[in-house]
PDB file of N, CA and C in Angstrom:
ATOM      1  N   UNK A   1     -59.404  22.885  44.756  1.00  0.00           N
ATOM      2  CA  UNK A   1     -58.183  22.338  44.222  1.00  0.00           C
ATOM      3  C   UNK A   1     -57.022  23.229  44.636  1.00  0.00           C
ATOM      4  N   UNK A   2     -56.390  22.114  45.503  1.00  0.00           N
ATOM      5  CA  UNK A   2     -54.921  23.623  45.692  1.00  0.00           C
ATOM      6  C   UNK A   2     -53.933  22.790  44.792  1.00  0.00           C
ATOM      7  N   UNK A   3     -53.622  24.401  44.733  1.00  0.00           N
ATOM      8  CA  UNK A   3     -51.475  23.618  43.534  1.00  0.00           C
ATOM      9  C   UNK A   3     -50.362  23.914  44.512  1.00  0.00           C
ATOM     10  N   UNK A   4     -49.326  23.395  44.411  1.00  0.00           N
ATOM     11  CA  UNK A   4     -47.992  23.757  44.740  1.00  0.00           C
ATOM     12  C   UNK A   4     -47.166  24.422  44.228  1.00  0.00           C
ATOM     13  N   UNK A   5     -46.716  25.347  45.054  1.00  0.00           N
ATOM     14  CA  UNK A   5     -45.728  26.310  44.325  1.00  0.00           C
ATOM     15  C   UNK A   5     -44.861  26.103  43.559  1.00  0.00           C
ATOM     16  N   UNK A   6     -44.689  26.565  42.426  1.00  0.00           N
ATOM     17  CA  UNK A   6     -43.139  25.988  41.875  1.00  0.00           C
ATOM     18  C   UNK A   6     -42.092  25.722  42.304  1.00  0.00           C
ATOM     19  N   UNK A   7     -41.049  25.415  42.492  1.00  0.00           N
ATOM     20  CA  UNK A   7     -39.724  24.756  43.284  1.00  0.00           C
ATOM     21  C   UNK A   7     -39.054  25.983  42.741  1.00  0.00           C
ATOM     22  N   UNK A   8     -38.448  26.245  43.824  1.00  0.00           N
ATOM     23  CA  UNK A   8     -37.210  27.550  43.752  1.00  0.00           C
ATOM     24  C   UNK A   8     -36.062  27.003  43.428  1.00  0.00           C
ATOM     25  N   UNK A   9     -35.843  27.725  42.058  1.00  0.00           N
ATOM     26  CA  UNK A   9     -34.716  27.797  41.752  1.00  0.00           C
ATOM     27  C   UNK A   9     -33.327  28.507  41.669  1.00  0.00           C
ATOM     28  N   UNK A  10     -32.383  27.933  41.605  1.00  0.00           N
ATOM     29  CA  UNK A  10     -31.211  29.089  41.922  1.00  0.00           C
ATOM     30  C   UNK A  10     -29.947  28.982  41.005  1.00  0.00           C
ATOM     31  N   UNK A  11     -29.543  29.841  40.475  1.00  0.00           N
ATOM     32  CA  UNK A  11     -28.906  30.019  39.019  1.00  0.00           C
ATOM     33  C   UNK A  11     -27.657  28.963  39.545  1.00  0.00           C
ATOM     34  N   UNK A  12     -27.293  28.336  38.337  1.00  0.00           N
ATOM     35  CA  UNK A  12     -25.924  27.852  38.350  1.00  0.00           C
ATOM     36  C   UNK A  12     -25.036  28.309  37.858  1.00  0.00           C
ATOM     37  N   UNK A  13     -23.801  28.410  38.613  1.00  0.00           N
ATOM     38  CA  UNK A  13     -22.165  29.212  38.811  1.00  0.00           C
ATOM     39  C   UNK A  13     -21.858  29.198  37.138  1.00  0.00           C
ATOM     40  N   UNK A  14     -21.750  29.722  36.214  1.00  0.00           N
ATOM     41  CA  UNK A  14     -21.206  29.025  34.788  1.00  0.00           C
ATOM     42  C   UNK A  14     -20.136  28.713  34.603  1.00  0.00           C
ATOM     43  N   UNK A  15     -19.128  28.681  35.487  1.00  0.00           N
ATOM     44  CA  UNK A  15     -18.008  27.827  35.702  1.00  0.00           C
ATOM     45  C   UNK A  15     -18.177  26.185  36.182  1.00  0.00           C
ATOM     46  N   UNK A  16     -20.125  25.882  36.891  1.00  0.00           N
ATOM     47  CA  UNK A  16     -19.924  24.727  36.863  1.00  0.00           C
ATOM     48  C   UNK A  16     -20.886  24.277  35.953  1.00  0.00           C
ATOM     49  N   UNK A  17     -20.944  24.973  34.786  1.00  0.00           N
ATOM     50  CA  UNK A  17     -21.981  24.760  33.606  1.00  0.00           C
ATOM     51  C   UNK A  17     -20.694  23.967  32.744  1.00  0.00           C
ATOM     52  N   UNK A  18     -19.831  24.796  32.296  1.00  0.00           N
ATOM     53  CA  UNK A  18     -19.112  24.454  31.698  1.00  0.00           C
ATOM     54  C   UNK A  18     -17.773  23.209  32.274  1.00  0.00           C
ATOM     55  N   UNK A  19     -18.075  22.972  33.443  1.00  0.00           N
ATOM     56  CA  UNK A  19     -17.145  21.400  34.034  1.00  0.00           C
ATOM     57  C   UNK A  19     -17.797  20.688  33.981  1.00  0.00           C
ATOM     58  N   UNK A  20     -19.660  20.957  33.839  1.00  0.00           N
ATOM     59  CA  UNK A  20     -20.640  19.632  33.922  1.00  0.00           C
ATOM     60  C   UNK A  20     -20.626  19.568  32.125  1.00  0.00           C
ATOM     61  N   UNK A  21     -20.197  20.249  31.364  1.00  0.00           N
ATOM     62  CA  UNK A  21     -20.278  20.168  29.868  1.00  0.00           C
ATOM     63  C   UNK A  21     -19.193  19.384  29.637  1.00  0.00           C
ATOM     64  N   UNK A  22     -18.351  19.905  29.972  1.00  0.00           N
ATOM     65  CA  UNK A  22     -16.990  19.187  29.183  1.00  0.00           C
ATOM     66  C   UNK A  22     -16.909  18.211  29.863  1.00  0.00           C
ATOM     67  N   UNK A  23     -17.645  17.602  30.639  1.00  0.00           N
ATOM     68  CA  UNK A  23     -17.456  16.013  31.682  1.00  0.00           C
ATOM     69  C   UNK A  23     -18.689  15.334  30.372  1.00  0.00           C
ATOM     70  N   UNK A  24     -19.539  16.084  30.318  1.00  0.00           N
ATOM     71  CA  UNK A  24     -20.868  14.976  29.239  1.00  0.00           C
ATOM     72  C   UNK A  24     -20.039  15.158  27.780  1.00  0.00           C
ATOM     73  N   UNK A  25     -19.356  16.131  27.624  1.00  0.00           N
ATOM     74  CA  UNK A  25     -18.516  15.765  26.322  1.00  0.00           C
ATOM     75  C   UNK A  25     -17.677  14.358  26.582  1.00  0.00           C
ATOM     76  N   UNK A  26     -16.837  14.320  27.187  1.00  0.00           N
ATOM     77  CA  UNK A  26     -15.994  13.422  27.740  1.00  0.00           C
ATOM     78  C   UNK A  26     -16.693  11.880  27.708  1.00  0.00           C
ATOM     79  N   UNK A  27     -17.765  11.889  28.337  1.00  0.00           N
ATOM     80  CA  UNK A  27     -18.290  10.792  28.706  1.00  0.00           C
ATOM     81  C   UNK A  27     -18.891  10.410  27.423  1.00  0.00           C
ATOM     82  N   UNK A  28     -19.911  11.056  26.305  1.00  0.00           N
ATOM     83  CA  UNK A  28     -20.554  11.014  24.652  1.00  0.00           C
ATOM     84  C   UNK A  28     -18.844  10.706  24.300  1.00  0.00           C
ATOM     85  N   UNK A  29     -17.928  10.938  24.192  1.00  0.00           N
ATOM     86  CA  UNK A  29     -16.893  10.747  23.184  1.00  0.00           C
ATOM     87  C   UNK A  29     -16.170   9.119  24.159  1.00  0.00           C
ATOM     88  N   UNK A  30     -16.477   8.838  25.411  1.00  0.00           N
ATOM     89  CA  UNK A  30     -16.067   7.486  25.716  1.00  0.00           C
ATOM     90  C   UNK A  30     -17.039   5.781  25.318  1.00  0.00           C
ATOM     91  N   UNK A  31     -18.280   7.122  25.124  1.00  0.00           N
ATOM     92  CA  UNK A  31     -19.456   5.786  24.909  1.00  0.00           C
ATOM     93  C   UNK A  31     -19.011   5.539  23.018  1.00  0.00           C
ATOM     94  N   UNK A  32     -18.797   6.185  22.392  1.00  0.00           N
ATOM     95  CA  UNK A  32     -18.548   6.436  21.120  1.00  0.00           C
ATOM     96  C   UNK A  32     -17.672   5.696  21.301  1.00  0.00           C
ATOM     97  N   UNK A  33     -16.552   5.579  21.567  1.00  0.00           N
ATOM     98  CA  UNK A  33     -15.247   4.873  21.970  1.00  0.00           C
ATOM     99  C   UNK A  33     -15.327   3.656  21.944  1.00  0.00           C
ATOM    100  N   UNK A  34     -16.399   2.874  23.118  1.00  0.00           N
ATOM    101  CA  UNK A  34     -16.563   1.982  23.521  1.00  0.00           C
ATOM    102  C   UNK A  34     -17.567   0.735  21.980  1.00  0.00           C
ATOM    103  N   UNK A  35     -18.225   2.177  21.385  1.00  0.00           N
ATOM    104  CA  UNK A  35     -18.980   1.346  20.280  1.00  0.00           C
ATOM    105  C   UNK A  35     -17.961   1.069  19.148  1.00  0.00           C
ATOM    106  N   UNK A  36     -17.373   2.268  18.841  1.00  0.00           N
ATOM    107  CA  UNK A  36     -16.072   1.711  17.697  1.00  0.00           C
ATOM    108  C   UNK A  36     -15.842   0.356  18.132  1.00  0.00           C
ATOM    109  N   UNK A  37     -14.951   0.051  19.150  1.00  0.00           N
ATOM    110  CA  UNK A  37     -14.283  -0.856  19.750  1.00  0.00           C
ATOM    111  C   UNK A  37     -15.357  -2.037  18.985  1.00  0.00           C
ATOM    112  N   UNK A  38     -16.633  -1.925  19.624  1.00  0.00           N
ATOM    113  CA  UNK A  38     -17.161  -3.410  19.575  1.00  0.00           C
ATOM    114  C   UNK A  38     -17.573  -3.524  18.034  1.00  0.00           C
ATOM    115  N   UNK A  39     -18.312  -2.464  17.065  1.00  0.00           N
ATOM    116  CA  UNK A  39     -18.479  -2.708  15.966  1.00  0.00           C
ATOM    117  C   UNK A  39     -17.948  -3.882  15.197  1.00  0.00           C
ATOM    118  N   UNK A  40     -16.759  -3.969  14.785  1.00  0.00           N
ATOM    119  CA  UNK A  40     -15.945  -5.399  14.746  1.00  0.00           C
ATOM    120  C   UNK A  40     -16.830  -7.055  14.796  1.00  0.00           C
ATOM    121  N   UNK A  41     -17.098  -6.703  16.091  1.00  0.00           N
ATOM    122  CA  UNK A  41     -17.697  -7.850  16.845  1.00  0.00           C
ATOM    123  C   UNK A  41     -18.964  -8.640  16.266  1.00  0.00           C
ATOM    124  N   UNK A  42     -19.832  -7.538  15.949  1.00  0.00           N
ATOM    125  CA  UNK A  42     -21.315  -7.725  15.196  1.00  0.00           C
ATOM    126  C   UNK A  42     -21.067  -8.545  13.877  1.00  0.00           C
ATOM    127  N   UNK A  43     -21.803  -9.853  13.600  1.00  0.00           N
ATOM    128  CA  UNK A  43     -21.450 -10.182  12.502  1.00  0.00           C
ATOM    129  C   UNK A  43     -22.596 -10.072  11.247  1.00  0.00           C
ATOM    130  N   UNK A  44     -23.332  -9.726  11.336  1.00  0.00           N
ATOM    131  CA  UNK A  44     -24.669  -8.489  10.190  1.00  0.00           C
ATOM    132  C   UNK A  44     -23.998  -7.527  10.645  1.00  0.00           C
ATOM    133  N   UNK A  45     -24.419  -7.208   9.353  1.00  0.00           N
ATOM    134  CA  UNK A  45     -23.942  -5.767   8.666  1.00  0.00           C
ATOM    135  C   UNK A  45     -24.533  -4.560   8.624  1.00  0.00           C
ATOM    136  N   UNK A  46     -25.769  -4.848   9.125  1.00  0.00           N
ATOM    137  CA  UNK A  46     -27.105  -4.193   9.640  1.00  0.00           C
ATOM    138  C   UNK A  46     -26.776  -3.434  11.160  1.00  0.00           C
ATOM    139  N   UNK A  47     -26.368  -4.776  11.953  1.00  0.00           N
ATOM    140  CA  UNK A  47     -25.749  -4.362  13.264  1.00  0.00           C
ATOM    141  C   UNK A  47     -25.069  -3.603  13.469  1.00  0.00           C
ATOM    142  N   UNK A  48     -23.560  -3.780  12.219  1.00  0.00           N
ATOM    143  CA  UNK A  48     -22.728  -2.984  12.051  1.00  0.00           C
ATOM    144  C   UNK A  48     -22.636  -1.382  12.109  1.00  0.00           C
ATOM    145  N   UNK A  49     -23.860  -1.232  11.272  1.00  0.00           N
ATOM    146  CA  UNK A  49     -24.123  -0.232  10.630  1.00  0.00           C
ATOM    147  C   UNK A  49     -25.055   0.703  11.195  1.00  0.00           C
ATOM    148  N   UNK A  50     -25.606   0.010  11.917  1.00  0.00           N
ATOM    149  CA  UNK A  50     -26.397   0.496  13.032  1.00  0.00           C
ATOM    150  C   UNK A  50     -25.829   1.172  14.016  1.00  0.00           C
ATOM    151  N   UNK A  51     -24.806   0.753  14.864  1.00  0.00           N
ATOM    152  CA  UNK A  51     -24.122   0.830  15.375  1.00  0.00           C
ATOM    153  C   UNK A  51     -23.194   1.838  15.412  1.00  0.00           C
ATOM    154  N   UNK A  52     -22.371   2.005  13.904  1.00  0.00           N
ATOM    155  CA  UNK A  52     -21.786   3.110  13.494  1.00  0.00           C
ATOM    156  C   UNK A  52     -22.108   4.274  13.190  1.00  0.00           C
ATOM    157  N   UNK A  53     -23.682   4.222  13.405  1.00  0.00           N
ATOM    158  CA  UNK A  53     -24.654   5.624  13.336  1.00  0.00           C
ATOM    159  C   UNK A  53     -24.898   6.121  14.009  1.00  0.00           C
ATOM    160  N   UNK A  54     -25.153   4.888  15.668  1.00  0.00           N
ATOM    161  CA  UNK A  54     -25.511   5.410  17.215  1.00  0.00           C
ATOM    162  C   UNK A  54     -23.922   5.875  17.421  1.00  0.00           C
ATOM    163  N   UNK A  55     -22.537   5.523  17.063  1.00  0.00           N
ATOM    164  CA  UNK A  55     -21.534   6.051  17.627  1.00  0.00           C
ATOM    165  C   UNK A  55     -21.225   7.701  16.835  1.00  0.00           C
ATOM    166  N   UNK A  56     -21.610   7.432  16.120  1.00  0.00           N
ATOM    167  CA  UNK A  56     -21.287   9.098  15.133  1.00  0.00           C
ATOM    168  C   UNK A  56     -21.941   9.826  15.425  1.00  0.00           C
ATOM    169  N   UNK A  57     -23.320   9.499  15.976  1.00  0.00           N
ATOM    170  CA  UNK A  57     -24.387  10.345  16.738  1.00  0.00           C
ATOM    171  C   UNK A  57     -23.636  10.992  18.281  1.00  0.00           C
ATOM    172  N   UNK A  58     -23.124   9.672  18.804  1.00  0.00           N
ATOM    173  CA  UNK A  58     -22.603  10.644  20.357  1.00  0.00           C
ATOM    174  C   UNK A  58     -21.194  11.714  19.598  1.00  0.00           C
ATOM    175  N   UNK A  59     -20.746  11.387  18.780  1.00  0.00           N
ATOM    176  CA  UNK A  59     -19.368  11.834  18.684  1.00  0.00           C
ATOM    177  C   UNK A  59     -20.032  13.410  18.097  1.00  0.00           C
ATOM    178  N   UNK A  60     -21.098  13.568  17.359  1.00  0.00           N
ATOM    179  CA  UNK A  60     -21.761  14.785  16.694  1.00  0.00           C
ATOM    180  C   UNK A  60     -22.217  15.542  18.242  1.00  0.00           C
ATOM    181  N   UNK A  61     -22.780  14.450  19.306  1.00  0.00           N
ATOM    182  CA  UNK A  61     -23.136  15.479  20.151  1.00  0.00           C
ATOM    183  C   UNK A  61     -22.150  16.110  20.972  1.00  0.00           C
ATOM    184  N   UNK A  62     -21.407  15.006  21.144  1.00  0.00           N
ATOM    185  CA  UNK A  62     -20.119  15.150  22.055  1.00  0.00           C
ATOM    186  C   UNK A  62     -19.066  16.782  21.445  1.00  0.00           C
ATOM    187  N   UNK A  63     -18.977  17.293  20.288  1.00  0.00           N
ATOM    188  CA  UNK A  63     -18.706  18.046  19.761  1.00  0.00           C
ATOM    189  C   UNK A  63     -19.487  19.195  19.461  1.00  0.00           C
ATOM    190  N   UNK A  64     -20.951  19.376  19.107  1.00  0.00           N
ATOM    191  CA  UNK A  64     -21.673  19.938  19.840  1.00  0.00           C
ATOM    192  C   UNK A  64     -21.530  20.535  21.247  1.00  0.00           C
ATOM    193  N   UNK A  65     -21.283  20.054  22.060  1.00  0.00           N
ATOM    194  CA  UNK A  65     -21.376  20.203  23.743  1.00  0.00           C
ATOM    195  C   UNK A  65     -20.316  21.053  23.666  1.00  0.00           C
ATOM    196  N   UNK A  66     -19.134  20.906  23.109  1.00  0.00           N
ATOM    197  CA  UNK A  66     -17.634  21.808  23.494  1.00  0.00           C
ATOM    198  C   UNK A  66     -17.940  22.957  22.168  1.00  0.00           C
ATOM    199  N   UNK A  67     -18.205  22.665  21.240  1.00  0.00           N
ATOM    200  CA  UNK A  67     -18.556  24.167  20.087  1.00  0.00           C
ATOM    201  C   UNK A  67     -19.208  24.961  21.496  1.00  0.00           C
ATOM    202  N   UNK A  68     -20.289  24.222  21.553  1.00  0.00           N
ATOM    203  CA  UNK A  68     -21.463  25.362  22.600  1.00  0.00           C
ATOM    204  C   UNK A  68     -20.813  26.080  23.547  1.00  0.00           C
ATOM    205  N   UNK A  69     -20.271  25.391  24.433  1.00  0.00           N
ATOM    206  CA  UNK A  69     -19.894  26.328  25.596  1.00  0.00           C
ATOM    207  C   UNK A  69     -17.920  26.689  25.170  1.00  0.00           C
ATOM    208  N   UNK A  70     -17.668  26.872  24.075  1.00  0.00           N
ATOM    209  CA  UNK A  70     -15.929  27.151  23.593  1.00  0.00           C
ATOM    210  C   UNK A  70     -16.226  28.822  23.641  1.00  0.00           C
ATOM    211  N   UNK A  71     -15.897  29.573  23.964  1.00  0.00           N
ATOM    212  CA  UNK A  71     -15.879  31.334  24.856  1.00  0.00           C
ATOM    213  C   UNK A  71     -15.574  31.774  23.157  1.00  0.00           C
ATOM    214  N   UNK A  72     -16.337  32.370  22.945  1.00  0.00           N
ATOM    215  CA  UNK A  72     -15.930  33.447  21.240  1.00  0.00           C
ATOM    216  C   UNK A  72     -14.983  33.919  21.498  1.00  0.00           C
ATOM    217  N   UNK A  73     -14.536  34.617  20.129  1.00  0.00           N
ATOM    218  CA  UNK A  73     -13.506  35.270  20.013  1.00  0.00           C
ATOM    219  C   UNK A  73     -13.534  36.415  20.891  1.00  0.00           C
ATOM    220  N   UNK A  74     -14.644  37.116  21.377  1.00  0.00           N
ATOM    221  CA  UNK A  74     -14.744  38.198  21.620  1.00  0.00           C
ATOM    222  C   UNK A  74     -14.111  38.191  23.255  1.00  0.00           C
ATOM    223  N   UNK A  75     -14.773  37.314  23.359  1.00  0.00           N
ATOM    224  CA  UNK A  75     -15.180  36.753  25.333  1.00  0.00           C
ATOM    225  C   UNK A  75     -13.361  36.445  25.281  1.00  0.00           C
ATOM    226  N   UNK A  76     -12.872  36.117  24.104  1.00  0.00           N
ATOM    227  CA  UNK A  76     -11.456  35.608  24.605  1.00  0.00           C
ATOM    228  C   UNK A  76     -10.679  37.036  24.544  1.00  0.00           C
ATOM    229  N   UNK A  77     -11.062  37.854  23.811  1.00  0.00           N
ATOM    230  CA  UNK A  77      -9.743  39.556  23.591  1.00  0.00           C
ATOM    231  C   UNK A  77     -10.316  39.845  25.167  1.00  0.00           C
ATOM    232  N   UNK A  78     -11.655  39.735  25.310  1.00  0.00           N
ATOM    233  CA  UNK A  78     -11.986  40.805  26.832  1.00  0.00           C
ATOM    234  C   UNK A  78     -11.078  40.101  27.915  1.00  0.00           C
ATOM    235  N   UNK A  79     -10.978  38.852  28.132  1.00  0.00           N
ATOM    236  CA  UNK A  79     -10.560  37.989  28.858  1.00  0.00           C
ATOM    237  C   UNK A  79      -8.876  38.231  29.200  1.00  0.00           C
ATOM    238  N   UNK A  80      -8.360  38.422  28.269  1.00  0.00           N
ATOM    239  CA  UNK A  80      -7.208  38.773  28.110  1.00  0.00           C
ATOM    240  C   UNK A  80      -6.478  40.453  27.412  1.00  0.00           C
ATOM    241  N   UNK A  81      -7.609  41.434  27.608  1.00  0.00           N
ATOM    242  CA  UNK A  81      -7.110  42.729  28.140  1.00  0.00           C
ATOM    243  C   UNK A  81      -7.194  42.808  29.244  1.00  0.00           C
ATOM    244  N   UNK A  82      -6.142  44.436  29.530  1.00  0.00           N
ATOM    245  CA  UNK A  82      -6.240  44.494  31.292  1.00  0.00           C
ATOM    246  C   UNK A  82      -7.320  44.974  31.411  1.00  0.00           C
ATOM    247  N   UNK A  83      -7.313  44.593  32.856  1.00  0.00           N
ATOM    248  CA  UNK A  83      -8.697  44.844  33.699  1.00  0.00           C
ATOM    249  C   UNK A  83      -9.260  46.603  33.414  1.00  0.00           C
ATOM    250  N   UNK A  84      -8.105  47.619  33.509  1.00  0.00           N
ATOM    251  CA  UNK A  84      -8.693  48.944  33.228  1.00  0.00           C
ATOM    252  C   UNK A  84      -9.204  49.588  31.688  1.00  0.00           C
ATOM    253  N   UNK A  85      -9.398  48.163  30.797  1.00  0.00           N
ATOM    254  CA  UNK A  85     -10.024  48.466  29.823  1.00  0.00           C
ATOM    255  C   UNK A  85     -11.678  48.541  29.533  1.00  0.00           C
ATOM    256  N   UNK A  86     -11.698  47.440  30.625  1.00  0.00           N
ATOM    257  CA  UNK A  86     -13.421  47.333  30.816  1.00  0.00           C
ATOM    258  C   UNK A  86     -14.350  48.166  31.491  1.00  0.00           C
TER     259      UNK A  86
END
């Protein structure tokens, strides 16, 4: 029995961690968007309601996603002393 090697991996930039985050924030807070909108539409109340649980769900993750990658307080003083402090 032969195996295959694992697939090589190679770190990602965290500058494009955090543009691929705040794009899936963006996109969870447009699908949310899009369900408000139609809620209305559904005429059970079941549907309704259903509905308003799957949209509060993206809007919880969608907020999630930007808490997670938002730079602490700390990451923000280092960020903004001068460079010959570090």
């Amino acid at each position: 029995m032969s195996t295959s090697p694992s697939p090589i991996r190679f770190p990602v930039p965290r500058h494009m961690t955090a543009e691929h985050s705040a794009k899936r924030a963006a996109d969870f807070e447009s699908i949310a968007q899009l369900l408000e909108d139609m809620i209305p539409n559904f005429k059970k109340d079941e549907d309704r309601q259903f509905y308003h649980e799957v949209m509060e769900s993206y809007r919880a993750a969608a907020r999630d996603i930007v808490r997670k990658h938002r730079p602490t307080k700390k990451a923000k003083t280092l960020q903004n002393s001068p460079s010959h402090w570090r």
